[in-house]
ModelCIF file with pLDDT and N, C-alpha, C, O atoms, coordinates in Angstrom:
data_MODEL
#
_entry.id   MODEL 
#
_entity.id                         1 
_entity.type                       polymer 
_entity.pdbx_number_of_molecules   1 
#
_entity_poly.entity_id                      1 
_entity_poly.type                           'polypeptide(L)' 
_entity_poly.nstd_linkage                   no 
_entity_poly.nstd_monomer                   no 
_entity_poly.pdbx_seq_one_letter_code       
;(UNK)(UNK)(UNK)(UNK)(UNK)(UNK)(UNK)(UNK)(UNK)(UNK)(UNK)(UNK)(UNK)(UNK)(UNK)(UNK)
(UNK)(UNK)(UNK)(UNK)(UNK)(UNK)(UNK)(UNK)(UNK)(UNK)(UNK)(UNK)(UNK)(UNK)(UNK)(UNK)
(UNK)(UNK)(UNK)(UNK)(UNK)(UNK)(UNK)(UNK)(UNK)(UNK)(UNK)(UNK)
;
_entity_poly.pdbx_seq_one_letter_code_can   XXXXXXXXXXXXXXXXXXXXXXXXXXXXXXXXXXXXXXXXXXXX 
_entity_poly.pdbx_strand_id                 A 
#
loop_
_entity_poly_seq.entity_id 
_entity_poly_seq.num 
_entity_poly_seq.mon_id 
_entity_poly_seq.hetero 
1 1  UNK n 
1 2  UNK n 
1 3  UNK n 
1 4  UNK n 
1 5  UNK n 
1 6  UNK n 
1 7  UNK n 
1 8  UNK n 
1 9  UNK n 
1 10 UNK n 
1 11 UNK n 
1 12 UNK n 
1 13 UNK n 
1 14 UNK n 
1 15 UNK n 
1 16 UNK n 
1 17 UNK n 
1 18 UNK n 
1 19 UNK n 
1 20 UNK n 
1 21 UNK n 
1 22 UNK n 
1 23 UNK n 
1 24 UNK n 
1 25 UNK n 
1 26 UNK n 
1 27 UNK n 
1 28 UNK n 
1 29 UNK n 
1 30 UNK n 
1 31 UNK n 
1 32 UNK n 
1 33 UNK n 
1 34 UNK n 
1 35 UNK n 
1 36 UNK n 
1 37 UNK n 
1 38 UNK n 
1 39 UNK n 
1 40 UNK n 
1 41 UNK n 
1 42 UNK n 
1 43 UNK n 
1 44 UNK n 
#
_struct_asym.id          A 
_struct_asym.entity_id   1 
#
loop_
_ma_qa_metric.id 
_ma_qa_metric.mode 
_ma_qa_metric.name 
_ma_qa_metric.software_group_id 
_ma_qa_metric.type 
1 global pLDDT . pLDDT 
2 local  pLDDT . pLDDT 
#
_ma_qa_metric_global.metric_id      1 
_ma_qa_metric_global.metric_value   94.98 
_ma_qa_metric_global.model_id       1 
_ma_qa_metric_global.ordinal_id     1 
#
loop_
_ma_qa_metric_local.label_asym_id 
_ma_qa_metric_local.label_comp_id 
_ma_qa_metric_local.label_seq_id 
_ma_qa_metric_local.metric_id 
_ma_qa_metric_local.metric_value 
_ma_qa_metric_local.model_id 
_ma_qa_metric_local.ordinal_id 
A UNK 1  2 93.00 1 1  
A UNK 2  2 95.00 1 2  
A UNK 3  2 95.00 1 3  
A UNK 4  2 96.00 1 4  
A UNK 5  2 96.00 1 5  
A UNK 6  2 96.00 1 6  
A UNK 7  2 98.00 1 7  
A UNK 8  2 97.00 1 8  
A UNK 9  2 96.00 1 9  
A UNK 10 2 97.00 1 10 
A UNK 11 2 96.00 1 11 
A UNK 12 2 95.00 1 12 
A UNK 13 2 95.00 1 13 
A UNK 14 2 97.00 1 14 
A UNK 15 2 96.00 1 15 
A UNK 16 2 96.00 1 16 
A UNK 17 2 96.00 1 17 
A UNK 18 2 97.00 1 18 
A UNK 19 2 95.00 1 19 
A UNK 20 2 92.00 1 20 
A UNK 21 2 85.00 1 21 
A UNK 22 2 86.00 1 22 
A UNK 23 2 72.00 1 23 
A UNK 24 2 88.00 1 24 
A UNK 25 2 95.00 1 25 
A UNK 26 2 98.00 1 26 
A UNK 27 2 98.00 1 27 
A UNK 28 2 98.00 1 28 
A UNK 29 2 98.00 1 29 
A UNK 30 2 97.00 1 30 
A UNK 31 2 96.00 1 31 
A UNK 32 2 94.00 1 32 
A UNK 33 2 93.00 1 33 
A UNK 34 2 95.00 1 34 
A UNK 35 2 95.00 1 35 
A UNK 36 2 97.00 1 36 
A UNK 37 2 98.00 1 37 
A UNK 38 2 98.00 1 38 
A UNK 39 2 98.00 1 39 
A UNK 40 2 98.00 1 40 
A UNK 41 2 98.00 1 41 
A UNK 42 2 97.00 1 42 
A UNK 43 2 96.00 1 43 
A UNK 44 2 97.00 1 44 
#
loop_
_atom_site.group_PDB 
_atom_site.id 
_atom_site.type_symbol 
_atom_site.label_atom_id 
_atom_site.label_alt_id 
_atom_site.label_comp_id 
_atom_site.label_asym_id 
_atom_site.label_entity_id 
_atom_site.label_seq_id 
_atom_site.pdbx_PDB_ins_code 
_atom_site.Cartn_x 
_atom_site.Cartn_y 
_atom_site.Cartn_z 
_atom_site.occupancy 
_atom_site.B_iso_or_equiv 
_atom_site.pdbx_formal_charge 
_atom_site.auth_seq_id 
_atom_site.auth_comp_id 
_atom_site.auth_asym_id 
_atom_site.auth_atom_id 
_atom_site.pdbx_PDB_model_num 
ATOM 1   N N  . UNK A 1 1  ? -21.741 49.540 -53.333 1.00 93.00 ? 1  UNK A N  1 
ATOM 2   C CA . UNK A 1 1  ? -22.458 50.062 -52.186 1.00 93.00 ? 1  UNK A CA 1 
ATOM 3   C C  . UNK A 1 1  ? -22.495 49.140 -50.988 1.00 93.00 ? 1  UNK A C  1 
ATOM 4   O O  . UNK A 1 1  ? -23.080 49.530 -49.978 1.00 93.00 ? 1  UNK A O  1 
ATOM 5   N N  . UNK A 1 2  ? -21.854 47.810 -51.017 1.00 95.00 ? 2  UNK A N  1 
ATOM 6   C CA . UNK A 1 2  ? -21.862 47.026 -49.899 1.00 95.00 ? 2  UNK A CA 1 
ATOM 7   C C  . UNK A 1 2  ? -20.237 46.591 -49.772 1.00 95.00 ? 2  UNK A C  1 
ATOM 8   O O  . UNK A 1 2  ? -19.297 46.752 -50.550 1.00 95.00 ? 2  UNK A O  1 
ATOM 9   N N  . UNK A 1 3  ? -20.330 45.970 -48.442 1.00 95.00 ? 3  UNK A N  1 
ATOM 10  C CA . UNK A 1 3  ? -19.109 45.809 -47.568 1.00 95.00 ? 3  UNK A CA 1 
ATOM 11  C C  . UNK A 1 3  ? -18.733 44.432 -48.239 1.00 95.00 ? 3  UNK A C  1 
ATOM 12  O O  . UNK A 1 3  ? -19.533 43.505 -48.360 1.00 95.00 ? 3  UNK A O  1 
ATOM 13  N N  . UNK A 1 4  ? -17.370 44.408 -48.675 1.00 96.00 ? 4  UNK A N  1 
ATOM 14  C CA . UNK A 1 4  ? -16.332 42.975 -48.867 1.00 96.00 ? 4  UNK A CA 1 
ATOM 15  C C  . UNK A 1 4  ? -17.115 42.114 -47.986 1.00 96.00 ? 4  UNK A C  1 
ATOM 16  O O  . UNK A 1 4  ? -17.771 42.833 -47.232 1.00 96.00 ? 4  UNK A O  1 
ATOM 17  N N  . UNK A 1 5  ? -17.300 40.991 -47.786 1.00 96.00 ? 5  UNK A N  1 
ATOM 18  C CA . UNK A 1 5  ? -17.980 39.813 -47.282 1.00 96.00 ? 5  UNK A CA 1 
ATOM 19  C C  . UNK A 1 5  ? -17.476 38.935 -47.686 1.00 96.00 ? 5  UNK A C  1 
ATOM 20  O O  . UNK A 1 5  ? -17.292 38.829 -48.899 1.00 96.00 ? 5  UNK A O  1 
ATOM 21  N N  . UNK A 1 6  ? -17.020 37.865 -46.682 1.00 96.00 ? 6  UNK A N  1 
ATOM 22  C CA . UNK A 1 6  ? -16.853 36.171 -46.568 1.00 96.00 ? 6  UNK A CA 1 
ATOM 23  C C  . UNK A 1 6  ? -17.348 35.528 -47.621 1.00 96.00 ? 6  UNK A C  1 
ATOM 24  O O  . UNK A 1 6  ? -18.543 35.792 -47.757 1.00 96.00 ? 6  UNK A O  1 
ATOM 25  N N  . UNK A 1 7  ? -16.941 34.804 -48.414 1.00 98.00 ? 7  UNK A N  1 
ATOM 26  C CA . UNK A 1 7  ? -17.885 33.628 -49.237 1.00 98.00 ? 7  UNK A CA 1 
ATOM 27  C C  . UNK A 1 7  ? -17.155 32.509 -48.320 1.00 98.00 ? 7  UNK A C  1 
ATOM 28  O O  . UNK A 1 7  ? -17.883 32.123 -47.406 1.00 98.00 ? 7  UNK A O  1 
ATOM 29  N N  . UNK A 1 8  ? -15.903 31.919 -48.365 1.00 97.00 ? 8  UNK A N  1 
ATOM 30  C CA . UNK A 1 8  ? -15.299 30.714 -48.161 1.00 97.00 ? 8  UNK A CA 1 
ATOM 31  C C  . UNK A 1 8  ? -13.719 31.017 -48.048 1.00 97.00 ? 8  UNK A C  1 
ATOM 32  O O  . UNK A 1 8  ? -13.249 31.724 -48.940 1.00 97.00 ? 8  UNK A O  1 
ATOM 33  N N  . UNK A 1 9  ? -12.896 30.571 -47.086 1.00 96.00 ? 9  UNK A N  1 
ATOM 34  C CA . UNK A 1 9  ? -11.715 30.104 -46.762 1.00 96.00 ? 9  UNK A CA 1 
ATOM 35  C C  . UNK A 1 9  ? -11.303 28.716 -46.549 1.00 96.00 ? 9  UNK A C  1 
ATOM 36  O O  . UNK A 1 9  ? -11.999 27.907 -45.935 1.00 96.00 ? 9  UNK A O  1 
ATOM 37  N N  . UNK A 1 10 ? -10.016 28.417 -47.130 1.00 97.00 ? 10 UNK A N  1 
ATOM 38  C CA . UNK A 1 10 ? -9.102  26.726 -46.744 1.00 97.00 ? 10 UNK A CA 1 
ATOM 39  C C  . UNK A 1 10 ? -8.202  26.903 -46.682 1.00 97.00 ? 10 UNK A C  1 
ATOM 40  O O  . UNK A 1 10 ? -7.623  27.503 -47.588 1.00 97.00 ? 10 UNK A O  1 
ATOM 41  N N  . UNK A 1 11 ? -7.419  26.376 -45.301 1.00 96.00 ? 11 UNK A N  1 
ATOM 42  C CA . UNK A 1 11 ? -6.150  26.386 -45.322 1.00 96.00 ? 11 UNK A CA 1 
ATOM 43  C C  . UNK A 1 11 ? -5.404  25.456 -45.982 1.00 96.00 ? 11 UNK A C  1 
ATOM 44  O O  . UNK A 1 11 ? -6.159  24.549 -46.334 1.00 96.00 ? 11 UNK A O  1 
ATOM 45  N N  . UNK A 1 12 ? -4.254  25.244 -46.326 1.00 95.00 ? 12 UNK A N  1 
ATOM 46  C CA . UNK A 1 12 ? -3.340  24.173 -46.398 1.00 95.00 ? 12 UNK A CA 1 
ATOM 47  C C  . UNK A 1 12 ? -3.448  22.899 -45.992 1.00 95.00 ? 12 UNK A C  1 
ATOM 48  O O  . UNK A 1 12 ? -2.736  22.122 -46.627 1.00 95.00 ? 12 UNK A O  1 
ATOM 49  N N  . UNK A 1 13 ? -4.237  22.336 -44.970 1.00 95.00 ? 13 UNK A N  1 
ATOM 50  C CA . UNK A 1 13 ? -4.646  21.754 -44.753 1.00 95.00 ? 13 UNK A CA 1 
ATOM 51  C C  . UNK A 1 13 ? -6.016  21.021 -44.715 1.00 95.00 ? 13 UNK A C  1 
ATOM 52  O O  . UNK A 1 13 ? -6.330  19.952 -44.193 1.00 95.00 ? 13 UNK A O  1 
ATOM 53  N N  . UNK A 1 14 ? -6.854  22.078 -45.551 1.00 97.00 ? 14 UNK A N  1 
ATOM 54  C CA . UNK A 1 14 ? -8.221  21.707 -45.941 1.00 97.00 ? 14 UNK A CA 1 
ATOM 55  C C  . UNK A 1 14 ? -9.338  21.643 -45.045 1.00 97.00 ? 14 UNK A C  1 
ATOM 56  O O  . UNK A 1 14 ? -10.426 21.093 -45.214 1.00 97.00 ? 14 UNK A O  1 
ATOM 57  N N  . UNK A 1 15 ? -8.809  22.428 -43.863 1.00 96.00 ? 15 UNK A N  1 
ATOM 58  C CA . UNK A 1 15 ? -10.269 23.150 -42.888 1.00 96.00 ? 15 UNK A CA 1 
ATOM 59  C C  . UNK A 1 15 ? -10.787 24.183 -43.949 1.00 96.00 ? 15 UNK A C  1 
ATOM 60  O O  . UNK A 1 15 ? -10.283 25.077 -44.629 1.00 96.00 ? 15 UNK A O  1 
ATOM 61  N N  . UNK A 1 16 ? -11.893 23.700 -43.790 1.00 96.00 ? 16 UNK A N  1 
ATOM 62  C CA . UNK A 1 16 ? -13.002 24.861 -44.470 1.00 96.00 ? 16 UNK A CA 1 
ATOM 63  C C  . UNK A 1 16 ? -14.004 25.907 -43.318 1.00 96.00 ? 16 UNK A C  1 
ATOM 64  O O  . UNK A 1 16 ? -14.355 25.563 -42.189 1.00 96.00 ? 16 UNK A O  1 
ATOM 65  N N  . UNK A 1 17 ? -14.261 27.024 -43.892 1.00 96.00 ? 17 UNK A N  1 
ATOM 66  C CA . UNK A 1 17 ? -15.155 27.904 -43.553 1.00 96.00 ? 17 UNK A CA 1 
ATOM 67  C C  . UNK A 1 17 ? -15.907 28.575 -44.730 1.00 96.00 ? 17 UNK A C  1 
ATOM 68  O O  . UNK A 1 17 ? -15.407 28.840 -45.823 1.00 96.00 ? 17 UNK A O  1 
ATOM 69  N N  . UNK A 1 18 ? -17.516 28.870 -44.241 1.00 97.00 ? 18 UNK A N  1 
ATOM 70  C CA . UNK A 1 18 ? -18.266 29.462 -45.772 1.00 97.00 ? 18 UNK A CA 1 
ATOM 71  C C  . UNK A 1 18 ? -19.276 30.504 -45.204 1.00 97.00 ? 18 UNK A C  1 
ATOM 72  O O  . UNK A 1 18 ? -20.314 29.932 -44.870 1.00 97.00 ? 18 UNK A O  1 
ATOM 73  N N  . UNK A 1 19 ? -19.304 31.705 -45.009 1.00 95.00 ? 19 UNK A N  1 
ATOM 74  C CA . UNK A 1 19 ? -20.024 32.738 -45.284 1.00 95.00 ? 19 UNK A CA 1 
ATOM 75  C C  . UNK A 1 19 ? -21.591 32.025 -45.435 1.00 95.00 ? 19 UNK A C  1 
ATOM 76  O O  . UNK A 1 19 ? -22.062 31.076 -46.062 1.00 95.00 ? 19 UNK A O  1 
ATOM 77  N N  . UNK A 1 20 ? -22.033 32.921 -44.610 1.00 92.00 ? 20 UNK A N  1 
ATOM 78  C CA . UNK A 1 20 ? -23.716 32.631 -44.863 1.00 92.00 ? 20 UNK A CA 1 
ATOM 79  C C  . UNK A 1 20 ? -23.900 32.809 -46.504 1.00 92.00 ? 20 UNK A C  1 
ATOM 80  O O  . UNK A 1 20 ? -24.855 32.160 -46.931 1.00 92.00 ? 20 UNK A O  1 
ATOM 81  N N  . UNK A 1 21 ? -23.072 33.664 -47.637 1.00 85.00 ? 21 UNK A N  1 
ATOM 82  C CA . UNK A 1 21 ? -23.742 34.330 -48.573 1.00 85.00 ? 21 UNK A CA 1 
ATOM 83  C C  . UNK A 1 21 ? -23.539 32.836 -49.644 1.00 85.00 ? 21 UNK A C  1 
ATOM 84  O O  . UNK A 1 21 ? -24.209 32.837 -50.677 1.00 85.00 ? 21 UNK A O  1 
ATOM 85  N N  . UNK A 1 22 ? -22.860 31.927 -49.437 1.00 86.00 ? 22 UNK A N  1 
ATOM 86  C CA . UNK A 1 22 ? -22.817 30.636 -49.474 1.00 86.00 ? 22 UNK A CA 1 
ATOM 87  C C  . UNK A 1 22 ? -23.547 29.769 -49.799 1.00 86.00 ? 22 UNK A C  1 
ATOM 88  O O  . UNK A 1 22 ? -23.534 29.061 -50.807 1.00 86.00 ? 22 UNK A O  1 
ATOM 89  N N  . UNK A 1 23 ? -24.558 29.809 -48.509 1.00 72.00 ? 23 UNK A N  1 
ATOM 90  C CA . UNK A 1 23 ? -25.957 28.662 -48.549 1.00 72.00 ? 23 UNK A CA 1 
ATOM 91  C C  . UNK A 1 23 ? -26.297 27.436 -49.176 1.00 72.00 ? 23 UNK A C  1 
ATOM 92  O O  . UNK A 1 23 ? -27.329 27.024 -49.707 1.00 72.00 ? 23 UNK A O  1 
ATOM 93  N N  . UNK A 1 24 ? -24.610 26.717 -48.881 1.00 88.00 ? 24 UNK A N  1 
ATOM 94  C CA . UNK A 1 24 ? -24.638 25.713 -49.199 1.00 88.00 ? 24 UNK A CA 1 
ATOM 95  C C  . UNK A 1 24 ? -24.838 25.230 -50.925 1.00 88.00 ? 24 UNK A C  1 
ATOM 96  O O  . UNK A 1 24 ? -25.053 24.108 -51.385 1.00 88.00 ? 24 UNK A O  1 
ATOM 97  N N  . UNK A 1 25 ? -24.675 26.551 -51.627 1.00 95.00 ? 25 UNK A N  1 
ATOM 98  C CA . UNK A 1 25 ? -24.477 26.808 -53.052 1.00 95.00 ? 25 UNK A CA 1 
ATOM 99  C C  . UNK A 1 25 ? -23.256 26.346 -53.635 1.00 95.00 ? 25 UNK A C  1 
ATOM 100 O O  . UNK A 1 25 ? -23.174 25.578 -54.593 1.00 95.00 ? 25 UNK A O  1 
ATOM 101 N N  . UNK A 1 26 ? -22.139 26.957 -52.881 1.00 98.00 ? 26 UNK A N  1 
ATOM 102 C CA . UNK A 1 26 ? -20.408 27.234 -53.399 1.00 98.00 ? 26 UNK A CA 1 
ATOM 103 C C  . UNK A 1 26 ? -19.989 26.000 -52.795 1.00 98.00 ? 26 UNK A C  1 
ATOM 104 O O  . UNK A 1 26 ? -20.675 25.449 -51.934 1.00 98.00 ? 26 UNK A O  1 
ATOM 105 N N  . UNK A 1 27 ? -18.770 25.486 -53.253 1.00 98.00 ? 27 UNK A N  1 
ATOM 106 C CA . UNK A 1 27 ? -17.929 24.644 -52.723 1.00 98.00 ? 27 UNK A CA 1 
ATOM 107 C C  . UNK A 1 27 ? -16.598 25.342 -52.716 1.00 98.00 ? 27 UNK A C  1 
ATOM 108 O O  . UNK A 1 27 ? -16.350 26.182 -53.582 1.00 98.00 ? 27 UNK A O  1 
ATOM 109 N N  . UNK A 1 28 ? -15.846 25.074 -51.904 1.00 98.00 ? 28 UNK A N  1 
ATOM 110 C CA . UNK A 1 28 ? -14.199 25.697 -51.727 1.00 98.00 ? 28 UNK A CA 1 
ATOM 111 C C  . UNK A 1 28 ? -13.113 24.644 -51.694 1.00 98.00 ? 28 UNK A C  1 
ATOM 112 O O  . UNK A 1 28 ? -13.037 23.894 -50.721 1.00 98.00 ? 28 UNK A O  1 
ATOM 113 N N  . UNK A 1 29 ? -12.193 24.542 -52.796 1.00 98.00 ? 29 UNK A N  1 
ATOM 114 C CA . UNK A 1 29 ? -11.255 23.301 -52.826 1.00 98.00 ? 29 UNK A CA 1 
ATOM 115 C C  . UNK A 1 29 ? -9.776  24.181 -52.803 1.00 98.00 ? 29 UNK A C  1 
ATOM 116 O O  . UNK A 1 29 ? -9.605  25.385 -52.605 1.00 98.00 ? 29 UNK A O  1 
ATOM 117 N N  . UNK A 1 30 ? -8.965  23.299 -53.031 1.00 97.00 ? 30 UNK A N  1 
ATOM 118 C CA . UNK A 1 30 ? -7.405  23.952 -53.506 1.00 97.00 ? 30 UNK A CA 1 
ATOM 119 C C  . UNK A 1 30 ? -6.874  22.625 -53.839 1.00 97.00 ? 30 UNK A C  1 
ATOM 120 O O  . UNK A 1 30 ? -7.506  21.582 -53.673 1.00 97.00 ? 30 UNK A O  1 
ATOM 121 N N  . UNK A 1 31 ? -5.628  22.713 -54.338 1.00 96.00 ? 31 UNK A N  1 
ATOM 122 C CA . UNK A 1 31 ? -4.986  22.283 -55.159 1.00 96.00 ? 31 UNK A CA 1 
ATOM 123 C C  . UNK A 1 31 ? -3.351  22.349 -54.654 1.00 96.00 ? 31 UNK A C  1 
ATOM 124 O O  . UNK A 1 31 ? -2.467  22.574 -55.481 1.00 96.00 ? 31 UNK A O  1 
ATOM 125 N N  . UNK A 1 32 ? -3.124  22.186 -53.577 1.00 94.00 ? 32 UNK A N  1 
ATOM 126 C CA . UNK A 1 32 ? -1.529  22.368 -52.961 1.00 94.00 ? 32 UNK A CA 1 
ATOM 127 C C  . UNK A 1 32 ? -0.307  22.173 -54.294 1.00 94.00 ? 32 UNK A C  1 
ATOM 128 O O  . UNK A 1 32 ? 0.657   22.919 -54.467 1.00 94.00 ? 32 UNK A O  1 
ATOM 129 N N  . UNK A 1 33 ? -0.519  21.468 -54.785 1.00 93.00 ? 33 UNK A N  1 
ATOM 130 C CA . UNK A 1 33 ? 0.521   21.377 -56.042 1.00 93.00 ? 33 UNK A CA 1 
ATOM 131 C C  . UNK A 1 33 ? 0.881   22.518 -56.630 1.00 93.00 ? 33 UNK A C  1 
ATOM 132 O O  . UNK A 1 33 ? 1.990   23.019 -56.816 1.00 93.00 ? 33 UNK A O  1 
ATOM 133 N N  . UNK A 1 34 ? -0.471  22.949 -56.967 1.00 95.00 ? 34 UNK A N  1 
ATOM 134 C CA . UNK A 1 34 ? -0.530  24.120 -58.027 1.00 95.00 ? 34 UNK A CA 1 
ATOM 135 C C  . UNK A 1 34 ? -0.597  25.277 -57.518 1.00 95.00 ? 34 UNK A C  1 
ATOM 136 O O  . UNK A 1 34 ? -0.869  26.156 -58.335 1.00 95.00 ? 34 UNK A O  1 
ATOM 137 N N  . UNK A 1 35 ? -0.384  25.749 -56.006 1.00 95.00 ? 35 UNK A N  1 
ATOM 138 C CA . UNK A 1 35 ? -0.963  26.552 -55.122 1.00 95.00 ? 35 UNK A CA 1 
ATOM 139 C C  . UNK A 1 35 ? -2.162  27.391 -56.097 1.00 95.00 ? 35 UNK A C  1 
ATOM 140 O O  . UNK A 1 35 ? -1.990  28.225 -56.986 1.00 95.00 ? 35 UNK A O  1 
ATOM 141 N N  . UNK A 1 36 ? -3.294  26.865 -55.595 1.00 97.00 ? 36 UNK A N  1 
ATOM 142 C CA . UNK A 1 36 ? -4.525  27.495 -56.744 1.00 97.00 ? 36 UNK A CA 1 
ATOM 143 C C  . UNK A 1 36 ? -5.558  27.037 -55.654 1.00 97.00 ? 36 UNK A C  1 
ATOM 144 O O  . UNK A 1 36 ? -5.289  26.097 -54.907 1.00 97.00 ? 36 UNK A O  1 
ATOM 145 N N  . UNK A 1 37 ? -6.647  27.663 -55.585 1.00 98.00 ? 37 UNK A N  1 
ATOM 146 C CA . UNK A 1 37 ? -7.811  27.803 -55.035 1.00 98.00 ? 37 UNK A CA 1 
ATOM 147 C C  . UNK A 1 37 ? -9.165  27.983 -55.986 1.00 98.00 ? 37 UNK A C  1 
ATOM 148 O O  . UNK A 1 37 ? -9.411  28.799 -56.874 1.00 98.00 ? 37 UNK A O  1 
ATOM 149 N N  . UNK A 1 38 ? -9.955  26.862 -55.422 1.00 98.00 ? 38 UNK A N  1 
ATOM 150 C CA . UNK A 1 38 ? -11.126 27.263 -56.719 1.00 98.00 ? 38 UNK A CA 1 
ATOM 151 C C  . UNK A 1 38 ? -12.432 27.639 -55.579 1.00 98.00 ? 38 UNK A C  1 
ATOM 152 O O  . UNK A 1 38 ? -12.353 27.180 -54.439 1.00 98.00 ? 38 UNK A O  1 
ATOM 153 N N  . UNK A 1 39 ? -13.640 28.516 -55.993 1.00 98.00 ? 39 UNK A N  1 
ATOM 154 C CA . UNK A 1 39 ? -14.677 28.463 -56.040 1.00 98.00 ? 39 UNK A CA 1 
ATOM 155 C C  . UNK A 1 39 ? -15.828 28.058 -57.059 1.00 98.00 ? 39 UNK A C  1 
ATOM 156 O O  . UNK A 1 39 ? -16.106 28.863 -57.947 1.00 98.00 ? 39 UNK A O  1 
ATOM 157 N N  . UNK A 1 40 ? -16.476 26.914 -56.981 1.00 98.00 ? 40 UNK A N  1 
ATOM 158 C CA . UNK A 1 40 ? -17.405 26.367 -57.529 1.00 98.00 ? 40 UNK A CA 1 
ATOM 159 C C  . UNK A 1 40 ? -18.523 26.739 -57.021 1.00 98.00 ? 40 UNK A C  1 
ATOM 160 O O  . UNK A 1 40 ? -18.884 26.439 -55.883 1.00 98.00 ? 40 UNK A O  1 
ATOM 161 N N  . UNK A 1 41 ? -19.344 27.611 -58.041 1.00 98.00 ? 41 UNK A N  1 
ATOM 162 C CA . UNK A 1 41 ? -20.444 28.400 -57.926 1.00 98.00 ? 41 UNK A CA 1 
ATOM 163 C C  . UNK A 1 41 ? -21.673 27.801 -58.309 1.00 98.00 ? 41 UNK A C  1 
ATOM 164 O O  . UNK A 1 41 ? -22.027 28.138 -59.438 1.00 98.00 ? 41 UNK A O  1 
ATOM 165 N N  . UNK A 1 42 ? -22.550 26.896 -57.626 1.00 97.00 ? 42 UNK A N  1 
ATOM 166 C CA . UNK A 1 42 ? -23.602 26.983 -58.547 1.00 97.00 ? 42 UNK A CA 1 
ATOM 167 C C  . UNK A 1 42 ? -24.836 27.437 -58.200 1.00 97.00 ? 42 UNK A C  1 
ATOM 168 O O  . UNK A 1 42 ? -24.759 28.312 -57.338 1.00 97.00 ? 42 UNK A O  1 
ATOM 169 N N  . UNK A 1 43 ? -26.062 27.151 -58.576 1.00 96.00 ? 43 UNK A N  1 
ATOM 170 C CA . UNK A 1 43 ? -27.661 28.040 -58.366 1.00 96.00 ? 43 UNK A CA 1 
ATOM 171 C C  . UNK A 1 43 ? -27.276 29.464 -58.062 1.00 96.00 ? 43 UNK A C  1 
ATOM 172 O O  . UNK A 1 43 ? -27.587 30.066 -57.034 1.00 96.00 ? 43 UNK A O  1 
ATOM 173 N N  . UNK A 1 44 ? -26.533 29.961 -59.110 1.00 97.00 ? 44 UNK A N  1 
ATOM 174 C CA . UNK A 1 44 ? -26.335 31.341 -58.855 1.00 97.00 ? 44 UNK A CA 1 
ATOM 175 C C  . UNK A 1 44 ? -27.621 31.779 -59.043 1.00 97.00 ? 44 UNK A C  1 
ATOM 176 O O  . UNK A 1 44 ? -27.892 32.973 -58.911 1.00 97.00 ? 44 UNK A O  1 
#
């Protein structure tokens, strides 16, 4: 019942951006080697 929403984006270069829904909860990394992207979730 709700709209796709932002958590976090990184480019290739490791500029970050994070969605208010975020709040300084999530962290956003990657891994260029492995092309892999993680979200680390916590105080869910």
């Amino acid at each position: 019942g709700s709209q796709r929403e932002l958590v976090a984006t990184i480019t290739n270069g490791f500029a970050i951006t994070y969605g208010d829904s975020a709040k300084g909860r999530f962290t956003i990394s990657r891994d260029n080697a492995k092309n892999t992207v993680y979200l680390q979730m916590n105080s869910l």
